[in-house]
N, C-alpha and C. Protein backbone atom coordinates (compact mmCIF):
# COMPACT_ATOMS: atom_id res chain seq x y z
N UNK A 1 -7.78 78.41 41.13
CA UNK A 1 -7.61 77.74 39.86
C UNK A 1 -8.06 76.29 40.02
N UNK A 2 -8.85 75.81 39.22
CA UNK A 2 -9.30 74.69 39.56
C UNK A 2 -8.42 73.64 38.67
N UNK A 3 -8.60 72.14 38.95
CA UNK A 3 -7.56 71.49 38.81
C UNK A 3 -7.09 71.23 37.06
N UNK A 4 -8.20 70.83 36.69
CA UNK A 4 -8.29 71.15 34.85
C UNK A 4 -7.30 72.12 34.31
N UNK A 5 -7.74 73.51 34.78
CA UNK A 5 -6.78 74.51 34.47
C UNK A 5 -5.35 74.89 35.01
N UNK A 6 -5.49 74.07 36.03
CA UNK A 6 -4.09 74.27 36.55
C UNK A 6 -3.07 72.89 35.87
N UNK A 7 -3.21 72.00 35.60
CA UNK A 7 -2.98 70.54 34.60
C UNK A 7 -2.44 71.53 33.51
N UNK A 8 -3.72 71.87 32.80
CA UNK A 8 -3.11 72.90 31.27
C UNK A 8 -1.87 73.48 31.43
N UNK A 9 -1.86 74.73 32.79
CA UNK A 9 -1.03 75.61 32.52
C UNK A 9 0.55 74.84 32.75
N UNK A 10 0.47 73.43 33.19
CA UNK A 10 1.44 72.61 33.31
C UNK A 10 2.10 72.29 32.01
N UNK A 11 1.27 71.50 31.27
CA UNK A 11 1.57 71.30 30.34
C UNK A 11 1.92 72.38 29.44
N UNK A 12 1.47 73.63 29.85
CA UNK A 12 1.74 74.65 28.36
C UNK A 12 3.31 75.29 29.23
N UNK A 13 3.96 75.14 30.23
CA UNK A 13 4.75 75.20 30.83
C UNK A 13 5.59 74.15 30.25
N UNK A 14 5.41 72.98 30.55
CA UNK A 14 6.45 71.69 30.02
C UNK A 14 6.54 71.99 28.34
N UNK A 15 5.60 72.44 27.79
CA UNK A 15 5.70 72.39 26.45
C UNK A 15 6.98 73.53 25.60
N UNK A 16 6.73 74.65 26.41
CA UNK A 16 7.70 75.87 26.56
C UNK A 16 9.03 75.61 26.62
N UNK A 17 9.41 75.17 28.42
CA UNK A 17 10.63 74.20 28.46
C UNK A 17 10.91 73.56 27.18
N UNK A 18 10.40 72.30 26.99
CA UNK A 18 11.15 71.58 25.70
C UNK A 18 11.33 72.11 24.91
N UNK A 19 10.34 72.74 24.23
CA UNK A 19 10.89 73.72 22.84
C UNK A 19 11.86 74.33 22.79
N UNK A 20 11.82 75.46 23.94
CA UNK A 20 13.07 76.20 24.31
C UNK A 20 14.43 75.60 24.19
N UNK A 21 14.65 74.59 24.99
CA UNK A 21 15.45 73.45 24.80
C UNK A 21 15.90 72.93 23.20
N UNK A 22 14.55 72.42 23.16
CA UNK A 22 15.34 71.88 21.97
C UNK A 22 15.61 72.43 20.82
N UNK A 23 15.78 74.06 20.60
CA UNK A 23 15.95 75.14 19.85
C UNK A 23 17.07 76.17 20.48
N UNK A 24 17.34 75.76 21.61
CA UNK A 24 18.17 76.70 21.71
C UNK A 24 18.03 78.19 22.23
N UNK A 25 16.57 78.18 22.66
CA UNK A 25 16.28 79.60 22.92
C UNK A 25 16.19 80.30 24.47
N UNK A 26 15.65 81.49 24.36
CA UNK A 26 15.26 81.80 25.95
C UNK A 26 14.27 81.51 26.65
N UNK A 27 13.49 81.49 27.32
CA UNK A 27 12.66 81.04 28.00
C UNK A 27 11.61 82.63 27.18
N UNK A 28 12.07 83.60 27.02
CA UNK A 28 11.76 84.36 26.43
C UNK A 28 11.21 84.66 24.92
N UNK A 29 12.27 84.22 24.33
CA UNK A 29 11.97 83.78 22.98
C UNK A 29 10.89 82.95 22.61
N UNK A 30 11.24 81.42 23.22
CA UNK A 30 9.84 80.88 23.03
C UNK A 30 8.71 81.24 23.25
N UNK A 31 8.98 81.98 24.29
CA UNK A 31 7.13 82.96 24.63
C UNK A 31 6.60 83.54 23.69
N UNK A 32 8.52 84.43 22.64
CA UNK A 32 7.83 85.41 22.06
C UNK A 32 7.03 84.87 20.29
N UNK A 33 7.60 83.57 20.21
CA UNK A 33 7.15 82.74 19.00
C UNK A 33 5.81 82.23 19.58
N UNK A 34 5.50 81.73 21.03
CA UNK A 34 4.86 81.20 21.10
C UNK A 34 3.11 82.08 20.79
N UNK A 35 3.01 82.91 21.54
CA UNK A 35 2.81 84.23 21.26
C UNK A 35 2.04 84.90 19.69
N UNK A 36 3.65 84.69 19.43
CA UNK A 36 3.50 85.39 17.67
C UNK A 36 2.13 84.22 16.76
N UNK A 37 2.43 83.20 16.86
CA UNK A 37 2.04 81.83 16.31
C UNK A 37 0.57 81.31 16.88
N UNK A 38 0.24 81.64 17.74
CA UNK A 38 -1.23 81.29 18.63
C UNK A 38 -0.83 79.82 19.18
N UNK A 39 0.01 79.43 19.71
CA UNK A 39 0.40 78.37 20.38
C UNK A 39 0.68 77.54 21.38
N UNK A 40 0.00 79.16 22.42
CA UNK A 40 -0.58 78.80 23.39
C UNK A 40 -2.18 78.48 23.29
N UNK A 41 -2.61 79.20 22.86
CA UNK A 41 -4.04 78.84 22.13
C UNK A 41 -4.45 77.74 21.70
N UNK A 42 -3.45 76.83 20.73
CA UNK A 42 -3.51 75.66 20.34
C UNK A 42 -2.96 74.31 21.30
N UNK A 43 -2.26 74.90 21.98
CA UNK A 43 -1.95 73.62 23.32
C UNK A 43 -3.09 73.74 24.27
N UNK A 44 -3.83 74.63 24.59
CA UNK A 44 -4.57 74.92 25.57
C UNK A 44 -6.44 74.15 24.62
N UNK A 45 -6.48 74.27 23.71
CA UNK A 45 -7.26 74.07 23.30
C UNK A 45 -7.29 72.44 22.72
N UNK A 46 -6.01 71.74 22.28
CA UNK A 46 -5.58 70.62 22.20
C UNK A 46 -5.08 69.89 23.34
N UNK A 47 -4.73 70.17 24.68
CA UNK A 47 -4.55 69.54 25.59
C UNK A 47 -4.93 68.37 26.10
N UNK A 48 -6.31 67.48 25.62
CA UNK A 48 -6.93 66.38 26.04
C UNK A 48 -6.26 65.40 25.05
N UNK A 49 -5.85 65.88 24.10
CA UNK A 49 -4.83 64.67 23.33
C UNK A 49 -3.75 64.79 23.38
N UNK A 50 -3.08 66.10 23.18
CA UNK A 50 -1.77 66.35 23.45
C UNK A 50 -0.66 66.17 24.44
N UNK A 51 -2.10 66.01 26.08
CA UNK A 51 -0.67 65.90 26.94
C UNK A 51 -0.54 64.50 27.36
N UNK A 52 -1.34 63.23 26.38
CA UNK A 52 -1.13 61.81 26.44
C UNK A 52 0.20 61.31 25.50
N UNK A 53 0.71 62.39 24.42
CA UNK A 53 1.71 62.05 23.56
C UNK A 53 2.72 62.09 24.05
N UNK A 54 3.95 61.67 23.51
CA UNK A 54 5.42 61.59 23.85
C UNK A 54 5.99 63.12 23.78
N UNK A 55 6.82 63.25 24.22
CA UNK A 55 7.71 64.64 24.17
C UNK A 55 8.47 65.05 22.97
N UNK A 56 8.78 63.91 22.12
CA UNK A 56 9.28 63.96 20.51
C UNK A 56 8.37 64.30 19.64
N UNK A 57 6.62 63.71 20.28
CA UNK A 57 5.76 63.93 19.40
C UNK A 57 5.10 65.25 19.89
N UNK A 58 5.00 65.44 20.39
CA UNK A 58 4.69 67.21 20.92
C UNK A 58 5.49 68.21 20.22
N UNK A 59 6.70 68.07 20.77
CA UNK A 59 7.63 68.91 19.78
C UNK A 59 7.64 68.74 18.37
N UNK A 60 7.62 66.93 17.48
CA UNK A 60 7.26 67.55 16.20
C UNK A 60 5.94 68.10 15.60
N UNK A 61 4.80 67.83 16.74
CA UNK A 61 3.60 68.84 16.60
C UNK A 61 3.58 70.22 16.60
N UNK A 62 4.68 70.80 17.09
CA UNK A 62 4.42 72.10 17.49
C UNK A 62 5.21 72.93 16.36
N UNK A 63 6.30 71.86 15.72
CA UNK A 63 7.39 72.67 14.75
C UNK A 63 6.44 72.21 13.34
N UNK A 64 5.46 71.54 13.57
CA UNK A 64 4.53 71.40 12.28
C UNK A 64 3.67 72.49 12.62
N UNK A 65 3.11 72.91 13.58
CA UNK A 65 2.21 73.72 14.06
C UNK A 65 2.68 75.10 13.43
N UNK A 66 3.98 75.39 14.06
CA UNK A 66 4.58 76.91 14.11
C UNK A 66 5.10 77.31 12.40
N UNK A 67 5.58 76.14 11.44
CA UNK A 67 6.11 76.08 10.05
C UNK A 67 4.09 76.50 9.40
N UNK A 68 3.13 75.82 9.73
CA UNK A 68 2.58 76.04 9.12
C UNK A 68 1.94 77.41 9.19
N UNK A 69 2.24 78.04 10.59
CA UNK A 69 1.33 79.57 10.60
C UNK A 69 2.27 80.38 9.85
N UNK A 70 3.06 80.00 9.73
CA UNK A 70 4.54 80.54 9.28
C UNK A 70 4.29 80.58 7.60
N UNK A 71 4.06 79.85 7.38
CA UNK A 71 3.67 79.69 5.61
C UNK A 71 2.08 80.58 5.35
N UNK A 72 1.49 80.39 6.25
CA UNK A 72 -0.04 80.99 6.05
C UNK A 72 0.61 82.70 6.25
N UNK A 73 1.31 82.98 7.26
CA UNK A 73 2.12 84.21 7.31
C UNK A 73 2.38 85.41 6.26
N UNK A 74 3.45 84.46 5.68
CA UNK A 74 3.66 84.55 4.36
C UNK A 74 3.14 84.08 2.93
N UNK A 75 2.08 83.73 3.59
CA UNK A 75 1.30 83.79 1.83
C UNK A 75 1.56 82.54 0.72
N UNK A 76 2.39 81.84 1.31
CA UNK A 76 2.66 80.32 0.45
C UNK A 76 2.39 79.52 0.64
């Protein structure tokens, strides 16, 4: 794994943790939203800006991220 990609899978690791955390969930759960939502996709693909932000601002990126696939979801 070269170093680029191994950085990412850090951050999409730290990103997991917090969420999890700060929701209350399993280490599981978040996978399985993360998953559902393409949000690993979008940290992995946003990573050159994302992993310079704060940890408040990540997380309210990601609960803007996950509300909006969530509305496209459902059709509103």
């Amino acid at each position: 794994m070269d170093k680029k990609t191994q950085d990412i899978a850090y951050f999409i690791s730290f990103c997991i943790e917090q969420y999890k955390n700060e929701h209350a969930m399993t280490g599981t759960q978040a996978m399985r939203c993360f998953d559902e939502y393409g949000v690993l996709e979008y940290l992995s693909m946003n990573y050159e800006t994302m992993h310079t932000q704060s940890r408040q601002w990540i997380l309210e990126d990601l609960n803007d991220f996950i509300k909006s696939r969530r509305k496209e979801e459902s059709g509103t």
